[in-house]
Protein backbone atom coordinates (compact mmCIF):
# COMPACT_ATOMS: atom_id res chain seq x y z
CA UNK A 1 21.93 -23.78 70.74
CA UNK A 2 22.87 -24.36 74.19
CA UNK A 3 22.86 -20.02 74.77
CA UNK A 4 19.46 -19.90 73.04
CA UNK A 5 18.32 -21.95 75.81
CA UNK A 6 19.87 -19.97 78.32
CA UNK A 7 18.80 -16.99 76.93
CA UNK A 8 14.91 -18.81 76.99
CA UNK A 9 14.99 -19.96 80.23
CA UNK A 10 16.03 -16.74 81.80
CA UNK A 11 12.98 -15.19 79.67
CA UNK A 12 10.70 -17.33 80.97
CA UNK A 13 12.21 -16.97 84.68
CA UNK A 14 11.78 -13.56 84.05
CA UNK A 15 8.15 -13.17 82.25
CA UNK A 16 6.91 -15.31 85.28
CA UNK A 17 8.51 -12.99 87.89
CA UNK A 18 6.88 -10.14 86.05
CA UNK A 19 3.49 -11.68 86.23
CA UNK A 20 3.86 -12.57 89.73
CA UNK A 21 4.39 -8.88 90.38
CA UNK A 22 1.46 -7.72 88.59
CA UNK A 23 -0.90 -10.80 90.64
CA UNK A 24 0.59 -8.98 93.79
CA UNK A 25 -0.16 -5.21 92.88
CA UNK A 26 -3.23 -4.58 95.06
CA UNK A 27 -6.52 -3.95 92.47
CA UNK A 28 -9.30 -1.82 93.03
CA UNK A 29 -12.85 0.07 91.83
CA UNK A 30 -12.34 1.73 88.42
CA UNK A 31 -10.32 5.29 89.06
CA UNK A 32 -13.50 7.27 87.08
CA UNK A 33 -15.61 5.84 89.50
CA UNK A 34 -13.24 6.61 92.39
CA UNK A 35 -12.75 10.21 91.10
CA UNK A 36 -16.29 10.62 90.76
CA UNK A 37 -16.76 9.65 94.49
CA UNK A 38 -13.68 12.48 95.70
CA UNK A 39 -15.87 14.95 93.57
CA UNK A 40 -19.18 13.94 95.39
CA UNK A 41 -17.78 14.48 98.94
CA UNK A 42 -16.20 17.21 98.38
CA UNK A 43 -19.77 19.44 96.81
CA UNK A 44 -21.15 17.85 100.49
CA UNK A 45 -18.17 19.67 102.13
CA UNK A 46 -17.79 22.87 99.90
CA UNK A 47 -19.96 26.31 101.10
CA UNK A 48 -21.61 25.89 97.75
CA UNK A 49 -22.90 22.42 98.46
CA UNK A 50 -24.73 22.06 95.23
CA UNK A 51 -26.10 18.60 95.99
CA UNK A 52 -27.86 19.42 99.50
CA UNK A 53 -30.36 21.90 98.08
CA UNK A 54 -31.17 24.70 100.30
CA UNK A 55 -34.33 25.86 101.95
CA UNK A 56 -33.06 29.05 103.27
CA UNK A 57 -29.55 30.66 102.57
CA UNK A 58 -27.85 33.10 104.56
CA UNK A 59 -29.00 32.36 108.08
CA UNK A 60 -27.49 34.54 110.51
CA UNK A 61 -26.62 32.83 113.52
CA UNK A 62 -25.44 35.38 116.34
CA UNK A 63 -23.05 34.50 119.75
CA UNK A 64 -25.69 34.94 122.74
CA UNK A 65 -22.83 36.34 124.60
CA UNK A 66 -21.41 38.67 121.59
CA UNK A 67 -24.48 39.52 119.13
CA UNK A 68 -21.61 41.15 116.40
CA UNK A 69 -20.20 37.62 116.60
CA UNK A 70 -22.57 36.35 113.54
CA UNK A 71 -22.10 32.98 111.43
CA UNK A 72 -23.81 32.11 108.38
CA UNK A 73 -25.60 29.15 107.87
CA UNK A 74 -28.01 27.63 104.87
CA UNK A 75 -30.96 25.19 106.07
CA UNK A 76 -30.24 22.23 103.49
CA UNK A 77 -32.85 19.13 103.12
CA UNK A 78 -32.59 15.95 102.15
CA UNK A 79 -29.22 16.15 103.82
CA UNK A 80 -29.73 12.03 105.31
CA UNK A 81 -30.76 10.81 101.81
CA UNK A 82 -28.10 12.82 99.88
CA UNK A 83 -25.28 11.97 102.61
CA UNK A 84 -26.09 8.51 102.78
CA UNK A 85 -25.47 7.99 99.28
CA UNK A 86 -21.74 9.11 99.18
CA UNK A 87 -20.59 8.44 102.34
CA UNK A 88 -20.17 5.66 105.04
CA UNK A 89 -21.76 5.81 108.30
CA UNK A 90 -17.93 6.50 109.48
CA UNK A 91 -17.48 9.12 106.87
CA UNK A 92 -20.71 11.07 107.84
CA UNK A 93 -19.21 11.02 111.47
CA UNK A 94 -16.01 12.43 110.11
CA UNK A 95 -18.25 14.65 107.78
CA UNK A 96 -20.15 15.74 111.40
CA UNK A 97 -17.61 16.85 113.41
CA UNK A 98 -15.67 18.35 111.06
CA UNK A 99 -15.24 22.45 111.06
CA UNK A 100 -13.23 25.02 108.86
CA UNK A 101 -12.04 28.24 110.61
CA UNK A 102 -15.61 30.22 110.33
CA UNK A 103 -17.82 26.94 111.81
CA UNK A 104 -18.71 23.60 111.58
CA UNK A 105 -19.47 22.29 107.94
CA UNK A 106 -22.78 21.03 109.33
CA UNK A 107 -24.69 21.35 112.55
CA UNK A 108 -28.65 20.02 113.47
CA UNK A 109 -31.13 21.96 115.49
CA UNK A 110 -35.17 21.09 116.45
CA UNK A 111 -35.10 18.46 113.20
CA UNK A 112 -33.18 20.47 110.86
CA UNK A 113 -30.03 20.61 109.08
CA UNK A 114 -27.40 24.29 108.78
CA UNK A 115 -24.78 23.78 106.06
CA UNK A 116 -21.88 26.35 106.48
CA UNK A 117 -22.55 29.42 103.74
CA UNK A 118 -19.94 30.62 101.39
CA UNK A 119 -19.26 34.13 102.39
CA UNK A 120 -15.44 34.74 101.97
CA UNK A 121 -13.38 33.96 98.88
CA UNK A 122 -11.62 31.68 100.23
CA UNK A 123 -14.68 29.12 100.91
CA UNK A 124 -15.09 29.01 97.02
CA UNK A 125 -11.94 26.92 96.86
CA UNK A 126 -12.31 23.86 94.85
CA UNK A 127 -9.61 21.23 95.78
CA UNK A 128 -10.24 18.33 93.65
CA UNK A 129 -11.37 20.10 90.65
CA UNK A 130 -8.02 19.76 89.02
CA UNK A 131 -7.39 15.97 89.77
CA UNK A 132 -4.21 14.57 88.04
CA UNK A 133 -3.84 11.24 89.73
CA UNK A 134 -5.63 8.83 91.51
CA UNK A 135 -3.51 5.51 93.14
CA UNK A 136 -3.98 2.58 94.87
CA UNK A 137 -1.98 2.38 97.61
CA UNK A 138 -3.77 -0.25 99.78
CA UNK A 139 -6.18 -2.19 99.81
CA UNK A 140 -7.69 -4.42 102.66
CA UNK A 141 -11.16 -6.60 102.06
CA UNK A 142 -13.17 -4.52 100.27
CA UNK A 143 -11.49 -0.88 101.65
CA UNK A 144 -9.43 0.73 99.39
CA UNK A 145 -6.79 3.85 100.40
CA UNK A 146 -6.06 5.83 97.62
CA UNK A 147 -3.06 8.26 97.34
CA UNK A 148 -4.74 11.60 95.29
CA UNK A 149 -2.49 14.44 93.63
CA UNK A 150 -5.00 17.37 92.57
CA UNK A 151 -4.46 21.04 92.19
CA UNK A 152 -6.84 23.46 93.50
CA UNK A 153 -9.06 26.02 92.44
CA UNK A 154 -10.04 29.28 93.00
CA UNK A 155 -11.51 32.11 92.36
CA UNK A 156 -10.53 35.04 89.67
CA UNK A 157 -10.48 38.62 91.07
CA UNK A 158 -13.62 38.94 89.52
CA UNK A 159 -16.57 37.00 87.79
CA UNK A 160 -14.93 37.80 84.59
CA UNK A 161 -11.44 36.54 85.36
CA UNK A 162 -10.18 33.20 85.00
CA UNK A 163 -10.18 30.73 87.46
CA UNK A 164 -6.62 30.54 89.51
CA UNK A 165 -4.84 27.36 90.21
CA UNK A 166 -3.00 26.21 92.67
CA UNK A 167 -0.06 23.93 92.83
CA UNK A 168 -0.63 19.74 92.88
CA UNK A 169 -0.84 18.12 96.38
CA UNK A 170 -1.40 15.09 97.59
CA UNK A 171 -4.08 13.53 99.92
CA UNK A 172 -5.02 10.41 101.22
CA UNK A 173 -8.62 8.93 100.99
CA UNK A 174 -10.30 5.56 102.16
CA UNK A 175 -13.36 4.22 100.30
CA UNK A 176 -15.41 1.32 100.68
CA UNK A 177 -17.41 -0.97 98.02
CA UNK A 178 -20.72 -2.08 99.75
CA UNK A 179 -23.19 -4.15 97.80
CA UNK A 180 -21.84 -2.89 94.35
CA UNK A 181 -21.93 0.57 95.65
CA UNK A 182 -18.73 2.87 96.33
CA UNK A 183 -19.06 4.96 99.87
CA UNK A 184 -16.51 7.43 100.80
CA UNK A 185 -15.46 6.23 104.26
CA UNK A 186 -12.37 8.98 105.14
CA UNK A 187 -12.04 12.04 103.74
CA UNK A 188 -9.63 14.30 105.07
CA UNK A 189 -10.80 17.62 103.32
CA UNK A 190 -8.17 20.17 103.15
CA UNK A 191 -10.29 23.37 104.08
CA UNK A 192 -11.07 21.47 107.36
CA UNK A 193 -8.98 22.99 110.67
CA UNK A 194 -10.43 21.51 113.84
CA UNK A 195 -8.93 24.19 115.27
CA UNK A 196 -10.75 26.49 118.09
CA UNK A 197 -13.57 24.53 117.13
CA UNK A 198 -17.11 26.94 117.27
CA UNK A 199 -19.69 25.67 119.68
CA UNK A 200 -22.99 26.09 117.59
CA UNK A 201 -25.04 26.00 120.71
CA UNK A 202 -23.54 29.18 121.68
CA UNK A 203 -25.52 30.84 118.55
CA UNK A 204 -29.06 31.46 118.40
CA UNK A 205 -30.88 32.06 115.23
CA UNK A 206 -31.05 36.26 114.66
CA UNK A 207 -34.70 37.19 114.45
C-alpha cells in the first residue's frame, strides 16, 4: 500500500511538472493563419507579384550614363492598400529598401509605384511554396518569431516539365497581431541581396 502511494505521489509530482511545462511553452496565432501570412508577403516580394495588379509590365528603365544598362520594371496600383494589409509599417520599410541582384523589389517615382519584373528564371523561384513547418520560437506581447523550414520551388526546363524542388531551409520571421489582424512585421526574404545595391534614380524611363 505504502509503494502505491509512492508510486501516486511521484505521478502526481510528475503530471503537475508536465503541465507546468506546457503553461510555460510560449502560444501563438493559429499556424494556417501564420502560413497564410508567409505566403502573402512573399507574392508582394516575388517578380510575379500576383496581388499588386499591374498597370503596365515590362518597363524598361535605362542607366543615363550606360543606355545598354536596362532594368525592368511593372507600374503596380493599389500597392498602399494591398501592402498595408499584410505588412507592418516596419515590414513595408524592410519591404522598401529591400533589393535582389537585378534592382530594388519596389521603387516610387512622380506618384507611382515600379515592382521589379520577372525576366530571368531564377526570379520565378517560389520559397515558401513547399512549407513543412512552422514554430514558435518566441513570443513577446503580442509579436511572435517564428522559426520556418520550407523547400523551394522552381521552375521546370520548360512549361511542360515539372516543377523542381529544392532542399528544406530554415528562416526566421516576426509577425504581429494588431486589432485581431496578423501583419507581417520582418521578413527576411531569401532572394533579397542588399548587395551593390542599384540606385533607381540613375535610370530614366526609355521612351
Amino acid at each position: 500500500m505504502k509503494l502505491l502511494r509512492n508510486l501516486w505521489f511521484a505521478l502526481a509530482i510528475a503530471l503537475t511538472m508536465v503541465c507546468a511545462l506546457c503553461a510555460c511553452q510560449p502560444k501563438g496565432p493559429d499556424e494556417s493563419k501564420v502560413t497564410d501570412l508567409i505566403k502573402q508577403a512573399e507574392d508582394i516580394y516575388h517578380a510575379n507579384h500576383n496581388t499588386l495588379p499591374s498597370v503596365e509590365n515590362l518597363l524598361m528603365f535605362q542607366n543615363k550614363n550606360n543606355p545598354t544598362d536596362i532594368r525592368y520594371y511593372d507600374e503596380v496600383a493599389d500597392y498602399d492598400k494591398v501592402v498595408s494589409a499584410v505588412f507592418t509599417e516596419n515590414g513595408i520599410q524592410q519591404l522598401e529598401h529591400s533589393s535582389f541582384q537585378e534592382g530594388p523589389v519596389i521603387f516610387r517615382r512622380a506618384e507611382k509605384v515600379y515592382h521589379i519584373s520577372n525576366v530571368i528564371d531564377q526570379m520565378g523561384i517560389v520559397y515558401f511554396d513547399g512549407i513543412d513547418s512552422v514554430k514558435l520560437v518566441k513570443n513577446k506581447g503580442n509579436s511572435y518569431t517564428y522559426q520556418v523550414e520550407s523547400r523551394p520551388k522552381g521552375r521546370g526546363e520548360s512549361l511542360d516539365d515539372p516543377p523542381v524542388w529544392g532542399e528544406p531551409k530554415q528562416y526566421q520571421i516576426t509577425v504581429v497581431e494588431k486589432d485581431g489582424t496578423l501583419l507581417m512585421d520582418d521578413f527576411p526574404y531569401p532572394a533579397v541581396t542588399n548587395e551593390g545595391n542599384i540606385d533607381m534614380e540613375d535610370y530614366i524611363l526609355a521612351e
